[in-house]
N, C-alpha and C. Protein backbone atom coordinates (compact mmCIF):
# COMPACT_ATOMS: atom_id res chain seq x y z
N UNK A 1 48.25 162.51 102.33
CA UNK A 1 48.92 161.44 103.01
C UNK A 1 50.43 161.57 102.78
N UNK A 2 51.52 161.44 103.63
CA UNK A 2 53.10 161.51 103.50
C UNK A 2 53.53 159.73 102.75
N UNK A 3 54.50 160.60 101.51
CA UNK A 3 54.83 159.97 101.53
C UNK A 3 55.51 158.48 102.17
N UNK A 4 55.41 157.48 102.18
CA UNK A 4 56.22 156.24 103.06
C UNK A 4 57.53 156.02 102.57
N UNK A 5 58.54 155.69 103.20
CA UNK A 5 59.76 156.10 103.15
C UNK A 5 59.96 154.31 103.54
N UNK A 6 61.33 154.40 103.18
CA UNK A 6 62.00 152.90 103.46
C UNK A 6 62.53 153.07 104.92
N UNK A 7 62.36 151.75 105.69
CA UNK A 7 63.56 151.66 106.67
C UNK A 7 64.82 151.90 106.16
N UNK A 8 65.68 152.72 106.76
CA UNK A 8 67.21 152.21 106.51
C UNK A 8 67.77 151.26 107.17
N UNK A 9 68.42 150.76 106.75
CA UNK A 9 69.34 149.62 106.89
C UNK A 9 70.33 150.14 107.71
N UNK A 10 71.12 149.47 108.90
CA UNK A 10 72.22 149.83 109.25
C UNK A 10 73.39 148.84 108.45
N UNK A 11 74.24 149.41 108.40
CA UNK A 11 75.56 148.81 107.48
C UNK A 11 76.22 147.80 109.08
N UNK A 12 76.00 146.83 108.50
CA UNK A 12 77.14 145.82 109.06
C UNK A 12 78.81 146.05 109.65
N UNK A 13 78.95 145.79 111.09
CA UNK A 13 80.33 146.35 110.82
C UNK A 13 81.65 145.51 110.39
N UNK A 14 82.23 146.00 109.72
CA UNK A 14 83.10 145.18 108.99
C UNK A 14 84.15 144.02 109.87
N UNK A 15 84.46 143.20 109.20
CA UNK A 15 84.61 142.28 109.81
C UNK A 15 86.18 141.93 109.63
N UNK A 16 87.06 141.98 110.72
CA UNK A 16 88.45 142.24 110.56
C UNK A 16 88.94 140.75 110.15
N UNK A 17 89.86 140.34 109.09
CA UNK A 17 89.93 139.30 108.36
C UNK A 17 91.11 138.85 109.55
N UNK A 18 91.36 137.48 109.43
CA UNK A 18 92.26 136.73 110.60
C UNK A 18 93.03 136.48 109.57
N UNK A 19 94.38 136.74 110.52
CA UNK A 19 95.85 137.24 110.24
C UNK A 19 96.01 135.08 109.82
N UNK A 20 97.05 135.22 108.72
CA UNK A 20 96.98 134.11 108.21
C UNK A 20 98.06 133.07 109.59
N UNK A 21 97.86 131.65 109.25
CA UNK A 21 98.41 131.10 110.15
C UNK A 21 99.86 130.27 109.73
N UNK A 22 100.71 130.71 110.77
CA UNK A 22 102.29 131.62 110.18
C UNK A 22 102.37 129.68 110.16
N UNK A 23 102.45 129.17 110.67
CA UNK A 23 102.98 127.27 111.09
C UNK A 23 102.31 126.66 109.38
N UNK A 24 101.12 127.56 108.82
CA UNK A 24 100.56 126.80 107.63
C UNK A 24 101.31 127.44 106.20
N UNK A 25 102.10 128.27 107.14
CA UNK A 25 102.97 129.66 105.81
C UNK A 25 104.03 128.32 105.63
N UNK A 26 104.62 127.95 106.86
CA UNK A 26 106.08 127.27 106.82
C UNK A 26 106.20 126.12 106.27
N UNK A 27 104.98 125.61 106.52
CA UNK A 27 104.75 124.16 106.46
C UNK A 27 104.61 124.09 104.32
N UNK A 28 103.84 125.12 104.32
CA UNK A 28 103.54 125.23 102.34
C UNK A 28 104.93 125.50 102.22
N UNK A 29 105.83 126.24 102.65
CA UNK A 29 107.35 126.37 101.97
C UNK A 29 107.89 124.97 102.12
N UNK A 30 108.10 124.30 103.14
CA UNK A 30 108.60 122.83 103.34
C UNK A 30 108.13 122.00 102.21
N UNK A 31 106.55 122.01 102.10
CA UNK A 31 106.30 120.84 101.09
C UNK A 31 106.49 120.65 99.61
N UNK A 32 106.11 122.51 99.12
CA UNK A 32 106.89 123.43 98.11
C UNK A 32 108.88 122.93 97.85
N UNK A 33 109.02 123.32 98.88
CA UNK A 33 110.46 123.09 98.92
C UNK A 33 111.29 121.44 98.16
N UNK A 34 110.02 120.58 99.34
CA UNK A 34 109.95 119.07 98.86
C UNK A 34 109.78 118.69 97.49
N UNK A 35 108.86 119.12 97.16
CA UNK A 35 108.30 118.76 95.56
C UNK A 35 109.56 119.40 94.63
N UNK A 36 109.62 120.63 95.18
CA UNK A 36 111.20 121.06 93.96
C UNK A 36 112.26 120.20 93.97
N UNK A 37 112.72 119.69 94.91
CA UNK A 37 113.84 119.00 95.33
C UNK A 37 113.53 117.60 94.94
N UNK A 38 112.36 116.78 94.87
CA UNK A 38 112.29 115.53 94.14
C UNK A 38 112.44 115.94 92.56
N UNK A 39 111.56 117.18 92.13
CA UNK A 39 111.69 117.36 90.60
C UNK A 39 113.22 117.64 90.61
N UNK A 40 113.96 118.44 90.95
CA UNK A 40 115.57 118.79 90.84
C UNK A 40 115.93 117.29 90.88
N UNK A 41 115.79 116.01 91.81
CA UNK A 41 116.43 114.95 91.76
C UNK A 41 116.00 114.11 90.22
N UNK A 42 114.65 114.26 89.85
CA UNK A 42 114.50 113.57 88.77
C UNK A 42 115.53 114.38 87.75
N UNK A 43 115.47 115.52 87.31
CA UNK A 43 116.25 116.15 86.30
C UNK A 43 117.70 115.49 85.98
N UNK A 44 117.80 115.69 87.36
CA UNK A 44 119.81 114.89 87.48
C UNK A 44 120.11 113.31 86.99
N UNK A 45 118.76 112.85 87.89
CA UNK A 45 118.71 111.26 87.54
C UNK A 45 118.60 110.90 85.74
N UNK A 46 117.70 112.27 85.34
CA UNK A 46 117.38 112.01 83.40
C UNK A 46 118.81 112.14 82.92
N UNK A 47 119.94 113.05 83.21
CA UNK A 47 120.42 113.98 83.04
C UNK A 47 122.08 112.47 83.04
N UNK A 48 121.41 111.40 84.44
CA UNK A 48 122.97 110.81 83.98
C UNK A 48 123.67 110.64 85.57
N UNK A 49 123.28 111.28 86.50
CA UNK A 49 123.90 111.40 87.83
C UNK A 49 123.30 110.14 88.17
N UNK A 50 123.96 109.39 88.91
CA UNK A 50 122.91 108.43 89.38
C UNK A 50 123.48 108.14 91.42
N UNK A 51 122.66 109.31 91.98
CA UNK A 51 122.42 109.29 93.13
C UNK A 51 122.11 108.86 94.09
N UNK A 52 121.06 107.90 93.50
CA UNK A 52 120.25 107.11 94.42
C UNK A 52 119.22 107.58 95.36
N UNK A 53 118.85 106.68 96.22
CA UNK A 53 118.14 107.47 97.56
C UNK A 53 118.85 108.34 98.51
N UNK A 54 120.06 107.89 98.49
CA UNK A 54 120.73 109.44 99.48
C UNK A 54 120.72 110.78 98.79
N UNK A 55 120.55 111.02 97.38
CA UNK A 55 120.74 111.65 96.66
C UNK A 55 119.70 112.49 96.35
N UNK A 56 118.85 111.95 96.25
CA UNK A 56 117.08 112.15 96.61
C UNK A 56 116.82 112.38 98.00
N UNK A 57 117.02 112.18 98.76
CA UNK A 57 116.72 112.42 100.29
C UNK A 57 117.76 114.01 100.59
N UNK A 58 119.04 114.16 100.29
CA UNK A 58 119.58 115.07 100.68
C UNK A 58 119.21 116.47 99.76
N UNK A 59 119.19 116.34 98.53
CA UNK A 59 118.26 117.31 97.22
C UNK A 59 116.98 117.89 98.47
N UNK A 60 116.12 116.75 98.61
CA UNK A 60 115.04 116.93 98.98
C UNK A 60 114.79 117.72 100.28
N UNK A 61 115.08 117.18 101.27
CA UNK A 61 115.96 118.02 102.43
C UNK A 61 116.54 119.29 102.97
N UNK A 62 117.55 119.44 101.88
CA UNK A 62 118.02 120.64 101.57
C UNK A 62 117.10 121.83 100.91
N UNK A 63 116.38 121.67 99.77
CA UNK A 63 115.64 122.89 99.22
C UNK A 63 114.21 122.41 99.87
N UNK A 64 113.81 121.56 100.90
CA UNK A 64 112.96 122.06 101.72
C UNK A 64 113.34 122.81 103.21
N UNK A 65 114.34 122.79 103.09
CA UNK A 65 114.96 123.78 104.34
C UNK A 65 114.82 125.10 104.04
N UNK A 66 115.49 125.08 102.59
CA UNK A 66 115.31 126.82 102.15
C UNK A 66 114.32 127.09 101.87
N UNK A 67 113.17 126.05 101.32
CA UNK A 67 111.46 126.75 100.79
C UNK A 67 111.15 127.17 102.29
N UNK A 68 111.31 126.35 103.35
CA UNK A 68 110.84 126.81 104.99
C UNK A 68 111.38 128.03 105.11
N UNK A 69 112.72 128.28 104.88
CA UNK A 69 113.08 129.93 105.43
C UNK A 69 112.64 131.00 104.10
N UNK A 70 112.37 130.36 102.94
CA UNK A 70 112.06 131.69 102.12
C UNK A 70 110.26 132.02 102.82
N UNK A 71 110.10 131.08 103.01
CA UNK A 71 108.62 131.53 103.32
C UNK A 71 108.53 131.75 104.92
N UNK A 72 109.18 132.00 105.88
CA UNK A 72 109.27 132.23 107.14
C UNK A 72 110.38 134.16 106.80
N UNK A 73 111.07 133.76 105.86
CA UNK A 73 111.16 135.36 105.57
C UNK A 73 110.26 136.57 104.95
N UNK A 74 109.00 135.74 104.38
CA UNK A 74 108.13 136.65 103.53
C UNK A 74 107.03 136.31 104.07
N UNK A 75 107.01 135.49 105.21
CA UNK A 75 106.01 135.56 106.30
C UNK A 75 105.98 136.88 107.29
N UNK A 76 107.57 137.01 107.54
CA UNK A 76 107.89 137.88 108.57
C UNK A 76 107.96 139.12 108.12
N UNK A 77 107.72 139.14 107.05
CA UNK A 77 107.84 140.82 105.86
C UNK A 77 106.12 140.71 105.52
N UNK A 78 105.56 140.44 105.38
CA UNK A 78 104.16 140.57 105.59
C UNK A 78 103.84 141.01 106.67
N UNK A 79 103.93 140.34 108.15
CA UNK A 79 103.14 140.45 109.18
C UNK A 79 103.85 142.04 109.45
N UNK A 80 105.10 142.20 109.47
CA UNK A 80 105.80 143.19 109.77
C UNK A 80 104.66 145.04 109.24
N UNK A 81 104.72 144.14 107.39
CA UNK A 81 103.41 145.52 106.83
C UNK A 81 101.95 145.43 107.50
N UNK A 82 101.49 144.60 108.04
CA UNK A 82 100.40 144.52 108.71
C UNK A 82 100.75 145.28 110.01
N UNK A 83 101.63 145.61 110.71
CA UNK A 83 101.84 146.02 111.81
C UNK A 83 101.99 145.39 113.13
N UNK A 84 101.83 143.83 112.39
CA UNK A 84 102.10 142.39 113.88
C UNK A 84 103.48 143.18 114.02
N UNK A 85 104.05 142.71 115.39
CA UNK A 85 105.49 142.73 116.12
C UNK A 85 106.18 141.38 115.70
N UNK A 86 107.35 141.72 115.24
CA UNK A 86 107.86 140.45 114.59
C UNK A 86 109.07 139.39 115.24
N UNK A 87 109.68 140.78 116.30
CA UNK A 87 110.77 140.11 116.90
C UNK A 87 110.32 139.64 118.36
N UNK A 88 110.55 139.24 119.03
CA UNK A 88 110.62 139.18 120.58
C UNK A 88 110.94 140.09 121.41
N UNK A 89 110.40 140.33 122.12
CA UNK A 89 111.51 141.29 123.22
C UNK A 89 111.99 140.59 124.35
N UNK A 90 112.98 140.78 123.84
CA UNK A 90 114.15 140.42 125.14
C UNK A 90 114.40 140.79 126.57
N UNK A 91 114.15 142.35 126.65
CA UNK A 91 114.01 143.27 127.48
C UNK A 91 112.85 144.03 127.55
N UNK A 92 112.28 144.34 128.73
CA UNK A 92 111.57 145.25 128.55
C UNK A 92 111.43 146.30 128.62
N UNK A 93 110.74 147.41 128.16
CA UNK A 93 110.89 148.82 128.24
C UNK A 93 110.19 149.09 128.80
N UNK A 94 111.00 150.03 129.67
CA UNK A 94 110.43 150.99 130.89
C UNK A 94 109.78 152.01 130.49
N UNK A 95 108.30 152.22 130.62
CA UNK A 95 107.64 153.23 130.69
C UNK A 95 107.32 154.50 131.47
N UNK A 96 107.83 155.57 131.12
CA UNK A 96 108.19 156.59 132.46
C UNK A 96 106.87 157.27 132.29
C-alpha cells in the first residue's frame, strides 16, 4: 500500500498593510504639541511668570503648530521611503 501523504497547504497571499492615515499623523502632532505647551505653561506659571489665559492659550497654540509640522515633516519622510509621491505636480509630463 503507498504511503498517504498530506495535502499541502497553499500559503496565503500576503496581505499589503494600509499606508497609515496622514490627517491622524497631524492631528497626534497637534494634540502632542497641545499637551507640551499646557505642561511648558504650567512650568512658567510654578516658576513665577504669571501669564494667565493668554499665556496658556498662545504657549499652547504655538508648540501645537510646530508638533503639526514636525509630524507632517516625518510624515512626508516616511511616505517618501515607502515610495508614495509626496509633492504635487504642477505640470505635467509629457510622455514621448
Amino acid at each position: 500500500m503507498a504511503p498517504t501523504q498530506k495535502p499541502r497547504k497553499t500559503a496565503a497571499p500576503p496581505v499589503a498593510a494600509k499606508p497609515p492615515n496622514r490627517v491622524a499623523i497631524i492631528l497626534t502632532g497637534i494634540v502632542l504639541g497641545a499637551v507640551w505647551g499646557t505642561v511648558m505653561w504650567g512650568i512658567f506659571e510654578l516658576a513665577g511668570q504669571d501669564s494667565g489665559l493668554r499665556g496658556w492659550a498662545y504657549l499652547t497654540i504655538t508648540i501645537a503648530m510646530l508638533g503639526a509640522g514636525v509630524a507632517a515633516f516625518f510624515g512626508a519622510v516616511g511616505a517618501s521611503r515607502r515610495g508614495e509621491r509626496v509633492t504635487p505636480r504642477l505640470f505635467g509630463r509629457r510622455r514621448r
